[in-house]
Protein backbone atom coordinates (compact mmCIF):
# COMPACT_ATOMS: atom_id res chain seq x y z
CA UNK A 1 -28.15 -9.34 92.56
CA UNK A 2 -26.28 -9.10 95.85
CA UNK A 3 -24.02 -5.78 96.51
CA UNK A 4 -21.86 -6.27 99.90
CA UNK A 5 -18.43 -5.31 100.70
CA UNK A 6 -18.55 -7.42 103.77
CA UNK A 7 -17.39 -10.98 103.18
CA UNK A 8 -19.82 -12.40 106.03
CA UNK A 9 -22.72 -10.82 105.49
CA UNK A 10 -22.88 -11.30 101.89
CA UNK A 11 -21.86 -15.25 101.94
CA UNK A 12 -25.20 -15.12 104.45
CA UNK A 13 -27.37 -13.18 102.23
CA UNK A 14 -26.40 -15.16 99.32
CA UNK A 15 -27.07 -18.30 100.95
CA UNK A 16 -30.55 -17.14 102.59
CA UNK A 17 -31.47 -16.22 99.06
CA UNK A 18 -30.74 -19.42 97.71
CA UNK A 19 -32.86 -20.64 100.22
CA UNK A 20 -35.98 -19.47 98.54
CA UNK A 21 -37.60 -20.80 95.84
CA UNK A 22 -38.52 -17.74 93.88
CA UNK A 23 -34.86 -16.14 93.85
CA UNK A 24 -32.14 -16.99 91.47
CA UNK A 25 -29.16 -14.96 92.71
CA UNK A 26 -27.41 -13.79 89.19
CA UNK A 27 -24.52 -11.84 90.55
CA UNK A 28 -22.73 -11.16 93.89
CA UNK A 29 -20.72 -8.54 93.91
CA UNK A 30 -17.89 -6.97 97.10
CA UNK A 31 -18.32 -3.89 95.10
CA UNK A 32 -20.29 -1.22 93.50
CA UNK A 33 -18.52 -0.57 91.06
CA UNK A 34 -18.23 -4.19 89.17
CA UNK A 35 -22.22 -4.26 89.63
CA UNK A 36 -22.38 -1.40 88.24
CA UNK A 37 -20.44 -2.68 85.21
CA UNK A 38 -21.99 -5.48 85.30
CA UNK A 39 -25.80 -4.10 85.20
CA UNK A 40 -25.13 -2.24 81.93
CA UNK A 41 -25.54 -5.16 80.00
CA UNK A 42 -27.61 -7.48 82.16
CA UNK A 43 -31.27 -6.41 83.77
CA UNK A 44 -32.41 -7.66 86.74
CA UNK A 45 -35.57 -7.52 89.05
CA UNK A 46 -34.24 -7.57 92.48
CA UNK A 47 -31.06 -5.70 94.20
CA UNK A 48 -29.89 -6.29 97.78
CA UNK A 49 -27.69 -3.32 98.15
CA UNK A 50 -25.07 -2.11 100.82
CA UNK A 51 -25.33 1.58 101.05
CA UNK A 52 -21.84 2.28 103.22
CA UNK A 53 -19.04 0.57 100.73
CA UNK A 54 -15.36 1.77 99.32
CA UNK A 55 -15.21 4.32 96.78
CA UNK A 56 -18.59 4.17 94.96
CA UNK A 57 -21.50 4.00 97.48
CA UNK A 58 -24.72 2.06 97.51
CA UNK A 59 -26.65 5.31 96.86
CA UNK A 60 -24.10 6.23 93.97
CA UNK A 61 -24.61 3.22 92.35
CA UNK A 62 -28.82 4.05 92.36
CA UNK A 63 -27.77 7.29 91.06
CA UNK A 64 -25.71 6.07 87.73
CA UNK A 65 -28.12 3.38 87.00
CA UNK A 66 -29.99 3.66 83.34
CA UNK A 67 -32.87 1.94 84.97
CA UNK A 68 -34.12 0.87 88.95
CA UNK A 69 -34.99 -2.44 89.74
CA UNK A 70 -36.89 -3.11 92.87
CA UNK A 71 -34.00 -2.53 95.61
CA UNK A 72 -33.70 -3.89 98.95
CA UNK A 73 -30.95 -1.91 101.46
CA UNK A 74 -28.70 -3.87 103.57
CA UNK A 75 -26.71 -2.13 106.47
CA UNK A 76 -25.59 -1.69 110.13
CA UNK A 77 -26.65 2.10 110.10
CA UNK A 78 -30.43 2.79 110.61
CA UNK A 79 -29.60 6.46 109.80
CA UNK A 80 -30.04 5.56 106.31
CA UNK A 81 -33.61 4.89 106.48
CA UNK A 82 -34.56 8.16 105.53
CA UNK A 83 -32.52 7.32 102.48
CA UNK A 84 -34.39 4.51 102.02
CA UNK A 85 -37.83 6.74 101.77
CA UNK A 86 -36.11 9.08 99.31
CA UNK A 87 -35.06 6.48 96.93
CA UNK A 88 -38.34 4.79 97.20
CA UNK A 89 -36.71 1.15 97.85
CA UNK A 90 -39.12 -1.54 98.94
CA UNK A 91 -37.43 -2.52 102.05
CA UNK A 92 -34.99 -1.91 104.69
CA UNK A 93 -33.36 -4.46 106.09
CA UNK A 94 -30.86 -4.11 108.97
CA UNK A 95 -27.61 -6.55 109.44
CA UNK A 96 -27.24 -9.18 110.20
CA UNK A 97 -30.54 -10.44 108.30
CA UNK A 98 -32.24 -13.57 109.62
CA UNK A 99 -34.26 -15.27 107.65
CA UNK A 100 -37.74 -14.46 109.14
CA UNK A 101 -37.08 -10.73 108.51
CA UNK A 102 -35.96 -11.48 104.82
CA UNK A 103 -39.33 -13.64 103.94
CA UNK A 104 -41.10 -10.40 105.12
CA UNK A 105 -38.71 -8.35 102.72
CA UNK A 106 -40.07 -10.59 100.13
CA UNK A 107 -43.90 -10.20 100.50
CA UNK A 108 -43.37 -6.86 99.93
CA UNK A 109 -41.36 -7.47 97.13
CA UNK A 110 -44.32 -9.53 95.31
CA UNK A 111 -46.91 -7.02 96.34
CA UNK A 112 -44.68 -4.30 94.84
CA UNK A 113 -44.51 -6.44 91.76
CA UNK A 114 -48.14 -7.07 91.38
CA UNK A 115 -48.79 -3.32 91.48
CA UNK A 116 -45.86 -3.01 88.87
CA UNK A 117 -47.50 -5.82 86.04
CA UNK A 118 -50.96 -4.34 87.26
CA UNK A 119 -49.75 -1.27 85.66
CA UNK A 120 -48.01 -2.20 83.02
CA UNK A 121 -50.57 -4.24 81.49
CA UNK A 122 -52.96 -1.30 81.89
CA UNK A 123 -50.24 0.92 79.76
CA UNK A 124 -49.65 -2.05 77.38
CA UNK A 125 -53.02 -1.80 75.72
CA UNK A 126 -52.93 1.97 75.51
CA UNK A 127 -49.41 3.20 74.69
CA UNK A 128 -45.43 2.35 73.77
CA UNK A 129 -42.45 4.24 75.07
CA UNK A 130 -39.71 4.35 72.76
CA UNK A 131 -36.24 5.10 73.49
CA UNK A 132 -34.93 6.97 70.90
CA UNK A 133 -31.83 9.23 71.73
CA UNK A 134 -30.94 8.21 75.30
CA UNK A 135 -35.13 9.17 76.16
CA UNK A 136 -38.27 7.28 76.47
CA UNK A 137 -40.68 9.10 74.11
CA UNK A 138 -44.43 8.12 75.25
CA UNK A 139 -46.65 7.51 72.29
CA UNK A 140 -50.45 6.33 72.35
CA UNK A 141 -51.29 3.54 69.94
CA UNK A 142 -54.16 6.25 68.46
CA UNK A 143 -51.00 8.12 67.43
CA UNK A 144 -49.72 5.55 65.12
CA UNK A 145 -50.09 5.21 61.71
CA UNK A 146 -47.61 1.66 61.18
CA UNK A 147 -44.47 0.44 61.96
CA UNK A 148 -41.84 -0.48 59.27
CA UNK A 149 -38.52 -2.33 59.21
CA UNK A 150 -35.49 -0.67 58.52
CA UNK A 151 -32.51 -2.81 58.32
CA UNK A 152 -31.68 -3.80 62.40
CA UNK A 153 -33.91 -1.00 63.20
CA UNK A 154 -37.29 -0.08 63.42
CA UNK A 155 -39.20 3.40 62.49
CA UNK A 156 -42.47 4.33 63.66
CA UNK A 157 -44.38 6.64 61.51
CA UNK A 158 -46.50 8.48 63.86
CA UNK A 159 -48.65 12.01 64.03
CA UNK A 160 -46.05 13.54 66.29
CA UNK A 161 -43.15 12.56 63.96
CA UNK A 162 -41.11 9.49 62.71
CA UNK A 163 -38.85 7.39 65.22
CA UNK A 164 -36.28 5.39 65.13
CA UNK A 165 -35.15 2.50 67.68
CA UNK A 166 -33.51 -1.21 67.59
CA UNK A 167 -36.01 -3.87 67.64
CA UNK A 168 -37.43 -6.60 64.94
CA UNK A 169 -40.85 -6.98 63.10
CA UNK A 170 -40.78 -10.25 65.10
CA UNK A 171 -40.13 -8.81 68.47
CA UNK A 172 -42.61 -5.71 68.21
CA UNK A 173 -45.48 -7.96 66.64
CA UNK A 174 -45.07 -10.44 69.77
CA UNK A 175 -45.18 -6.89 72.46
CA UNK A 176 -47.74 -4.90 71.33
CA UNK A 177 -50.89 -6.45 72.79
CA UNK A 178 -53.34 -3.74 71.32
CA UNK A 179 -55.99 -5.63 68.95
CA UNK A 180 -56.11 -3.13 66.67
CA UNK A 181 -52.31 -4.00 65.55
CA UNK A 182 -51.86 -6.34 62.82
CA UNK A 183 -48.45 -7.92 61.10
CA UNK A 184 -49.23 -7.46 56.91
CA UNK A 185 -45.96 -8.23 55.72
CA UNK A 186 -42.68 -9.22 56.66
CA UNK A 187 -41.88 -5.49 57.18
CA UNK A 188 -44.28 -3.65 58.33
CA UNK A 189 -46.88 -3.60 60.92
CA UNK A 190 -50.27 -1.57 60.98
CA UNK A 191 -52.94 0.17 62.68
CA UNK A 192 -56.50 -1.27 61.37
CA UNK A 193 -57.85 2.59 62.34
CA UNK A 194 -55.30 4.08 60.12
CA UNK A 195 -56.06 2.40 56.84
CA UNK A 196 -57.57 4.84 54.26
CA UNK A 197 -58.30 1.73 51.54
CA UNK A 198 -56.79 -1.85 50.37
CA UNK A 199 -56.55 -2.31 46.70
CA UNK A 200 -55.52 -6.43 45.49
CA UNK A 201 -52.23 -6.68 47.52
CA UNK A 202 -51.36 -2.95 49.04
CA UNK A 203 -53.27 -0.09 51.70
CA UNK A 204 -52.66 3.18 51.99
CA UNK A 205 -52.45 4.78 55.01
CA UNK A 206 -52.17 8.71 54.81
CA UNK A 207 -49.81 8.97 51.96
CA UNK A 208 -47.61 5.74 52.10
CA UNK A 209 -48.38 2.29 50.01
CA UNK A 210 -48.14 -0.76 52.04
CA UNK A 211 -47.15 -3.84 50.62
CA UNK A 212 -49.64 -7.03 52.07
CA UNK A 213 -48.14 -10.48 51.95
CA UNK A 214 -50.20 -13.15 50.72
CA UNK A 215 -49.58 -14.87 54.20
CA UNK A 216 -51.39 -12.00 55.92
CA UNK A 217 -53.53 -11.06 53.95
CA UNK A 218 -56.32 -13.40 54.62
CA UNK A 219 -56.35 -12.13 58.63
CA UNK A 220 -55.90 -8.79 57.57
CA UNK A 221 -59.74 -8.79 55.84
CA UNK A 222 -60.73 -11.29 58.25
CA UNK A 223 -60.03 -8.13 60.82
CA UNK A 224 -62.13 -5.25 59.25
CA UNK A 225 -65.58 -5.00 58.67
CA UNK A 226 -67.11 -5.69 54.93
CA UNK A 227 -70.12 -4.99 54.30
């Protein structure tokens, strides 16, 4: 997403963007303000962002956002570079931007995103954050008993409490890459180290009776060891 007040300088960023092969410019925007609007309901990777602008400034936008993409600055004034250290941005580009300078902008943008997915896959087999009243609660997968459905929502029963967030069966069984996760039934999903014992088409785990579909439950004693 582009973010310039300045009608040159963003019809030139926009078209050195489309330019390369790897962008795919999804909004451009004279104001921070209607990005702002806009990135409530749409998440993007990359931000090319004006910091001097009319009523709500580049750096007030950063500061209202739910979430921070990867942000590149764009402006005249190379006092804001310490601005660009504080808000940990992964470039700083200074107008007008020729293309040479913005192909370096981008290297660091893909080493900055290989340290990201580095990370991230190192978390995924590990732990979950769920956001559950406006917070992202951190919860290791040996802290998880199963997952049910719950209408358009789904609760994890957990040692540190029960929580509550929007998401499907479908969607969680496709994101949690942690082996030791497996889909029983329609409705709930389980962790293999949590089961106490299976009896013809349930397991218990702690207190609670889990129903197992015939459709899982084939891979489900396929997954534990009998002796």
């Amino acid at each position: 997403m582009i973010v310039e007040d300045e009608l040159m300088a963003r019809l030139s960023l926009e078209k050195l963007c489309k330019k390369i092969e790897q962008l795919e410019v999804t909004g451009v925007f004279e104001n921070a303000l209607d990005a702002f609007e806009k990135l409530q309901s749409e998440k993007i990777d990359l931000l090319f962002l004006d910091i001097q602008m009319p009523g709500m400034t580049g750096l007030d936008l950063l500061d209202q956002l739910p979430y921070l993409p990867l942000v590149i600055f764009t402006t005249s004034n190379t006092e804001y570079a310490f601005d660009a250290y504080e808000y940990d941005v992964t470039d700083f580009l200074k107008k007008p931007i020729a293309m040479p300078r913005l192909l370096k902008a981008m290297e660091k943008v893909n080493q900055r995103l290989d340290q990201l997915n580095d990370v991230a896959a190192s978390s995924a087999h590990t732990e979950i954050y769920i956001k559950t009243d406006g917070r992202f609660i951190r919860i290791p997968f040996s802290e998880i008993f199963f997952f049910e459905n719950v209408g358009d929502y789904i609760k994890a029963v957990t040692t540190m409490g029960n929580f509550i967030f929007y998401s499907t069966i479908k969607a969680l069984d496709q994101k949690i890459s942690n082996p030791r996760f497996l889909k029983v039934h329609r409705s709930f999903i389980v962790n293999l180290d949590k089961i106490k014992d299976i009896e013809d088409n349930t397991l218990v785990i702690e207190k609670s009776v889990i129903p197992i579909s015939r459709a899982h439950k084939n891979l489900l004693l396929q997954s534990i060891n009998i002796l």
